[in-house]
Protein backbone atom coordinates (compact mmCIF):
# COMPACT_ATOMS: atom_id res chain seq x y z
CA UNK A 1 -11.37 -7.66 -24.53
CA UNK A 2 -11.49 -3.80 -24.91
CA UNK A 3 -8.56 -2.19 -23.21
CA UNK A 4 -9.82 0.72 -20.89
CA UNK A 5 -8.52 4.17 -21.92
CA UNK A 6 -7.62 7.10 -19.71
CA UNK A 7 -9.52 9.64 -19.50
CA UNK A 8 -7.31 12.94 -21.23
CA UNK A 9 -7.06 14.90 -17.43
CA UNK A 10 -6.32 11.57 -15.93
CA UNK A 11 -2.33 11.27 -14.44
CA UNK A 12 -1.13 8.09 -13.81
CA UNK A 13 2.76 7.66 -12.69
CA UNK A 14 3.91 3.88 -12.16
CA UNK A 15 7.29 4.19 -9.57
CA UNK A 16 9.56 1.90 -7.89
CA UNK A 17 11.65 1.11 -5.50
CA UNK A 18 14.46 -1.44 -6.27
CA UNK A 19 15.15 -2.65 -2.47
CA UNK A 20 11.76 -3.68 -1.73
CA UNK A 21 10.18 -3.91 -5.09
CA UNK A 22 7.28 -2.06 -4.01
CA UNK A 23 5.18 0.44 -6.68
CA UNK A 24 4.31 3.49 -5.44
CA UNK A 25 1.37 4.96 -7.72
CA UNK A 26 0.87 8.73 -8.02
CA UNK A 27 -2.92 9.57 -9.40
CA UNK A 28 -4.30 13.04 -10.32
CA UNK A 29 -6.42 15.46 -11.68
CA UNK A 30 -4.74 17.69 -14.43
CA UNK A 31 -7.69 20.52 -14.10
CA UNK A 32 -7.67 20.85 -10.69
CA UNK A 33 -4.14 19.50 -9.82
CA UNK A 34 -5.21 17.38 -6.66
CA UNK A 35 -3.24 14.47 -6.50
CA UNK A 36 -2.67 11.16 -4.60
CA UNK A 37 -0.04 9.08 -3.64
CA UNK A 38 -0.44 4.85 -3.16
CA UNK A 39 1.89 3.15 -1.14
CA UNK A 40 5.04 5.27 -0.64
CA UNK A 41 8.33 3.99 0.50
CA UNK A 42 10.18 6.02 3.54
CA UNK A 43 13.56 6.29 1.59
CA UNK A 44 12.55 7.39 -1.77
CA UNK A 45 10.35 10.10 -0.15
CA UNK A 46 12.09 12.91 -1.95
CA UNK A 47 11.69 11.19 -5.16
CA UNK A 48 7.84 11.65 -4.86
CA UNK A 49 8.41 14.80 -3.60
CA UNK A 50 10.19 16.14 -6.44
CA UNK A 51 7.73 14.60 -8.89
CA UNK A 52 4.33 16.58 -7.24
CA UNK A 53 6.74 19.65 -7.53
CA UNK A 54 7.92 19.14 -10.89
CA UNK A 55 4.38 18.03 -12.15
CA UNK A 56 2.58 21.24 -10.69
CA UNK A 57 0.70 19.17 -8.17
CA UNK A 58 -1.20 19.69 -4.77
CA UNK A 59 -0.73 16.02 -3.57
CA UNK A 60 -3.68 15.83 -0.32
CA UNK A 61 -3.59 12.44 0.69
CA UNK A 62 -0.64 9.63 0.96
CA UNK A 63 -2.43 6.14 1.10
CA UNK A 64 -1.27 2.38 2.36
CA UNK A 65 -3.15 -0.34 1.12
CA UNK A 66 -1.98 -1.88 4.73
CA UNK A 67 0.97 -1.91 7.09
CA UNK A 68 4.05 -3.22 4.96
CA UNK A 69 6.43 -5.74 6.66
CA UNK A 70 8.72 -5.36 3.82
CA UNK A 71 9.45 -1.78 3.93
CA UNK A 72 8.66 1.42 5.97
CA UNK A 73 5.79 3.46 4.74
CA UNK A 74 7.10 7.06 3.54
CA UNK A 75 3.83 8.92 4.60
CA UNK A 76 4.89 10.04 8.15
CA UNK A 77 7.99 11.66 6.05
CA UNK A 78 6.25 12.76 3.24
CA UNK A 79 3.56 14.83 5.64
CA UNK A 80 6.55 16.99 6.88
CA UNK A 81 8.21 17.19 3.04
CA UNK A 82 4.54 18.39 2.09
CA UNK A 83 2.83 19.88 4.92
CA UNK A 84 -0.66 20.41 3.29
CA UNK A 85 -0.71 16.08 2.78
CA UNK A 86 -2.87 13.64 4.83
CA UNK A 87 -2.23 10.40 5.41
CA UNK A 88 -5.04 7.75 4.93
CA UNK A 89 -4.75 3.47 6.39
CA UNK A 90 -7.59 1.15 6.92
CA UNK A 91 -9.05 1.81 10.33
CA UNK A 92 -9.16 -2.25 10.48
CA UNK A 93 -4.85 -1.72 10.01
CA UNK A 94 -4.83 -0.36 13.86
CA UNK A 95 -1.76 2.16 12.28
CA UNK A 96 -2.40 5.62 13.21
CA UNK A 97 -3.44 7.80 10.35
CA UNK A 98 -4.94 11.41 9.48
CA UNK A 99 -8.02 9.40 8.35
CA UNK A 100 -8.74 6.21 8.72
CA UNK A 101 -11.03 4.30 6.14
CA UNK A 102 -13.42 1.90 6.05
CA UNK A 103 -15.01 -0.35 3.43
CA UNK A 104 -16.71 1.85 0.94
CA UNK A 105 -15.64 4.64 1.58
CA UNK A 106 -14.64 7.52 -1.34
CA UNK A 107 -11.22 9.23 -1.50
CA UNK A 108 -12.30 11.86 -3.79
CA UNK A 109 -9.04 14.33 -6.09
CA UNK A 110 -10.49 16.84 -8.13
CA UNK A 111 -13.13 15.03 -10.37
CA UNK A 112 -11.54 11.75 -9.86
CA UNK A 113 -12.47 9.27 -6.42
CA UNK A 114 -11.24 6.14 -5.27
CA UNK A 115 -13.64 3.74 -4.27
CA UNK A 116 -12.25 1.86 -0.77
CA UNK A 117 -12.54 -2.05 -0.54
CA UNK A 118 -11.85 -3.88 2.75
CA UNK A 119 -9.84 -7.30 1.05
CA UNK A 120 -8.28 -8.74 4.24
CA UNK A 121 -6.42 -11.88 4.28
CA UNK A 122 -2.55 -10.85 3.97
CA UNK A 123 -3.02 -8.57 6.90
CA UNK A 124 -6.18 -7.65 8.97
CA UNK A 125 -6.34 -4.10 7.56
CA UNK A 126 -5.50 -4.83 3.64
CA UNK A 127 -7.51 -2.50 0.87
CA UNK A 128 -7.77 -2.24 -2.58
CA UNK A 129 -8.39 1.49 -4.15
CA UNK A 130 -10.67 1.26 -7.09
CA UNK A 131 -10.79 3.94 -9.52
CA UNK A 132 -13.97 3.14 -11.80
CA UNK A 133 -13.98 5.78 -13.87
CA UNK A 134 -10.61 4.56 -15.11
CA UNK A 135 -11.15 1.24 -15.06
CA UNK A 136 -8.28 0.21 -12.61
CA UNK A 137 -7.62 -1.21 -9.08
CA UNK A 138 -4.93 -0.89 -7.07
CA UNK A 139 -5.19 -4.01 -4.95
CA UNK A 140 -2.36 -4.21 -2.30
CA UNK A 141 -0.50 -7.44 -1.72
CA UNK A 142 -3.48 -8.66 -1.53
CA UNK A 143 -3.27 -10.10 -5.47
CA UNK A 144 -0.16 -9.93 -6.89
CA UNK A 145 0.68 -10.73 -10.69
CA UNK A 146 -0.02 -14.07 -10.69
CA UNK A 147 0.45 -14.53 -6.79
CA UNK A 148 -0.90 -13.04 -4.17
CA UNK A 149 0.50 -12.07 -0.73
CA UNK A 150 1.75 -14.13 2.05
CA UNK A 151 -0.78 -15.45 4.85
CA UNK A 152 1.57 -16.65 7.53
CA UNK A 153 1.63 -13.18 10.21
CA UNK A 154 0.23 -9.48 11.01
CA UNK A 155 -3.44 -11.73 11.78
CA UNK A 156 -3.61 -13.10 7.47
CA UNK A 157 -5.55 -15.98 6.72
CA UNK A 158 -5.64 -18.06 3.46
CA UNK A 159 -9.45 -18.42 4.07
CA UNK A 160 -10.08 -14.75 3.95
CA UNK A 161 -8.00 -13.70 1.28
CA UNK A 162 -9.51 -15.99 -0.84
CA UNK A 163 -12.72 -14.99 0.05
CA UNK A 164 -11.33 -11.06 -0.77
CA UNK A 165 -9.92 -11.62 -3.64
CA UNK A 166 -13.15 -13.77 -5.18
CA UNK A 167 -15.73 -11.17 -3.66
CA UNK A 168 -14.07 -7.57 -4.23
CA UNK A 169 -11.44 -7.82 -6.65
CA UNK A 170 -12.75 -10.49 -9.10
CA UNK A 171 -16.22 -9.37 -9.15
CA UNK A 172 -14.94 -6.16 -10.67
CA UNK A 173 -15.33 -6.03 -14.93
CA UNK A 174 -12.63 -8.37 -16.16
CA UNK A 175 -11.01 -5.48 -18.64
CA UNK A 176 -9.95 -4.04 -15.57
CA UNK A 177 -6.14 -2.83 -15.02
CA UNK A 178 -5.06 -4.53 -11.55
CA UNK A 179 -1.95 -2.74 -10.00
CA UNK A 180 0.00 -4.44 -7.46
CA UNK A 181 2.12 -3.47 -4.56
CA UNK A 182 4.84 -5.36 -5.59
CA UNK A 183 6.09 -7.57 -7.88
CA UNK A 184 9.55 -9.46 -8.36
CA UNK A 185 9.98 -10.20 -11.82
CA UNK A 186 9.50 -7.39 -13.54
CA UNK A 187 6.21 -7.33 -14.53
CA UNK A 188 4.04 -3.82 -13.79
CA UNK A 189 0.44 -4.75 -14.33
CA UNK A 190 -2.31 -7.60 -14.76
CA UNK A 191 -6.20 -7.37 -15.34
CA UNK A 192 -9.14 -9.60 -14.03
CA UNK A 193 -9.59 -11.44 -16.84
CA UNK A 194 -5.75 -12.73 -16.48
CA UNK A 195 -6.16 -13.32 -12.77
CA UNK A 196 -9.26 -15.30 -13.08
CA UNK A 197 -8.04 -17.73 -15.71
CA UNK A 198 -3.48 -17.72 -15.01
CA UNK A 199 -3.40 -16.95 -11.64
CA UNK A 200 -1.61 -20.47 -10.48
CA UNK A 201 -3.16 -20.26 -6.57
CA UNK A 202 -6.46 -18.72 -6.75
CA UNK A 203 -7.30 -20.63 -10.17
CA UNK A 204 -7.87 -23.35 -7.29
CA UNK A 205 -10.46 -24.64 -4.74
CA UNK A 206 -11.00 -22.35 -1.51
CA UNK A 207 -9.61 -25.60 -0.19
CA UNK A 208 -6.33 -26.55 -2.45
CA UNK A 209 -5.49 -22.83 -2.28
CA UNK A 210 -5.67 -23.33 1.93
CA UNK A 211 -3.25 -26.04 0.91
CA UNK A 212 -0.71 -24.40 -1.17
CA UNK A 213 -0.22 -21.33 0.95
CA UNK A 214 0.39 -23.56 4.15
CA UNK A 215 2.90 -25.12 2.41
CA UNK A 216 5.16 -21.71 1.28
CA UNK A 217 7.35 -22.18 3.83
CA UNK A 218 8.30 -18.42 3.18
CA UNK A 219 11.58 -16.51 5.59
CA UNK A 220 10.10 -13.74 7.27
CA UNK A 221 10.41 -10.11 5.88
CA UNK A 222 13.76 -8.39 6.06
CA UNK A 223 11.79 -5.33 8.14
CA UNK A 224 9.98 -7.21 10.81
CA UNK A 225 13.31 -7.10 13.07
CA UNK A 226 13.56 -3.27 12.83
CA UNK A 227 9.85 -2.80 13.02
CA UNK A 228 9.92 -4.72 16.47
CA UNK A 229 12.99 -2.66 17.46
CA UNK A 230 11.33 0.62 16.53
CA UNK A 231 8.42 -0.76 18.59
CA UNK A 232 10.65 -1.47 21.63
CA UNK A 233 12.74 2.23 21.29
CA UNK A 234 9.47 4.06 21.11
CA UNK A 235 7.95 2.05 24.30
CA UNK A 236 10.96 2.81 26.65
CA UNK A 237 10.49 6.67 25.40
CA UNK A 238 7.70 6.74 26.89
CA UNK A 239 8.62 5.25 30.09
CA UNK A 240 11.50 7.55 30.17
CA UNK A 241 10.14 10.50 28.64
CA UNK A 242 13.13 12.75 29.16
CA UNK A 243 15.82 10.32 26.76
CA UNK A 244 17.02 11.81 23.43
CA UNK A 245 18.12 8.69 20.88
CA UNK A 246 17.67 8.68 16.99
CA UNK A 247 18.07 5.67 15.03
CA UNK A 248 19.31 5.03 11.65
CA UNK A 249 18.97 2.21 9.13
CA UNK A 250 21.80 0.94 7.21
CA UNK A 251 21.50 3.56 4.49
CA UNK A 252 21.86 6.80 6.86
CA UNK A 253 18.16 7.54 7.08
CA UNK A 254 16.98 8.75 10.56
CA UNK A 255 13.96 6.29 11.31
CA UNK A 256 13.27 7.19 14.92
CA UNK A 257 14.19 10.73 17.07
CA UNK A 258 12.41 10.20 20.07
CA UNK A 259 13.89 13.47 21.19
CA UNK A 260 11.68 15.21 18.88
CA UNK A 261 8.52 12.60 19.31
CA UNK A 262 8.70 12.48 15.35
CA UNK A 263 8.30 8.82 15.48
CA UNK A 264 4.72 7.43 16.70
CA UNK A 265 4.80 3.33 16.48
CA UNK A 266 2.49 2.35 13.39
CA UNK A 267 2.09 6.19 11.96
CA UNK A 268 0.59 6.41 8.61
């Protein structure tokens, strides 16, 4: 199988972020400098920051592949660190956003796009960002390396992801570089053609694979409690419109100053 090659004014930056194990991907376009950022994490906002600035880049969009349970997306943040960036969710997601996507639609940097692929079944509003010209996808928590994400809450289904994964992501040419939102052992990349033929759930019938993920029996995400509790704050703002409260998580980081209205429940 022919391994894809970059194309010479093609930037690719893999990060991560050691709480959450999330990737964050930063793409661009070396002529023209446009850049954009996949899946950023609220606390290591001035690490992608710093890289744009250090790089020479003009970064104009921050995307989510969905709503994370696991962590809180750094767009919001990353919109007042870089005032000229626009965030970009799923319009299925029901976050708020700058723009909000649907299925096939482009997210064009310099001479580079992004080719938008509704693949629900971990959440309602999941994408996967496919860059042809480079021969890579970027596909969520929808597929994981040899996993996939979790079915079990935020409206997933085992049926549907199946049916995403089978229909947009393995349909795609099997030298293709698949790029996860997370992974846990250490692993940074996979490709179709290793999906199709290791992955140890999809591998399976529509129906075994219904099976397997019932049976997961997984805890719930660290983040849901705060993410409820942001929810809660930001409703009683708005009944009492006149209270001043910020909140911090257990690292320092102001999450919510209603007294400012910086915080807007689901904000991409």
């Amino acid at each position: 199988m022919n391994q894809p090659q970059l194309s010479e004014t093609f930037l690719f930056r893999q990060f991560f972020d050691r709480t959450s194990c999330t990737y964050t991907y930063l793409l661009a376009d070396t002529q023209t400098k446009e850049a954009v950022l996949i899946d950023p994490v609220i606390e290591l906002a001035e690490r992608d920051r710093k890289a744009v600035q250090e790089l020479g880049l003009n970064l104009i969009y921050a995307l989510n592949t969905h709503m994370h349970a696991d962590h809180i997306t750094g767009t919001g943040l990353l919109k007042k660190l870089i005032p000229t960036c626009k965030s970009m969710i799923a319009e299925s997601s029901g976050a708020k956003g700058d723009i909000l996507l649907k299925n096939s639609d482009k997210v064009k940097f310099g001479n580079f796009e992004l080719e938008v692929r509704s693949t629900p079944g971990h959440t309602e509003g999941c994408v996967t960002y496919v860059c042809h010209s480079q021969s890579m996808a970027f596909t969520g928590d929808t597929l994981l390396i040899r996993g996939c994400g979790r079915t079990d809450f935020q409206g997933g289904s085992s049926d549907i992801l199946y049916d995403s994964v089978w229909k947009q992501i393995f349909t795609l040419p099997e030298n293709f570089t698949l790029f996860p939102a997370h992974d846990y052992k250490g692993c940074t990349k996979t490709s179709v053609a290793e999906e199709r033929e290791l992955n140890p759930r999809l591998t399976k019938s529509k129906e075994e694979f219904v099976k397997i993920m019932a049976e997961l029996g997984l805890p719930y995400p660290k983040m849901i409690g705060e993410f409820c509790f942001n929810s809660f704050v930001f409703l009683l703002a708005t009944i009492i419109p006149l209270i001043e409260l910020k909140m911090y998580n257990e690292r320092g980081l102001l999450l919510v100053d209603v007294s400012l209205c910086t915080f807007k429940m689901g904000d991409a």
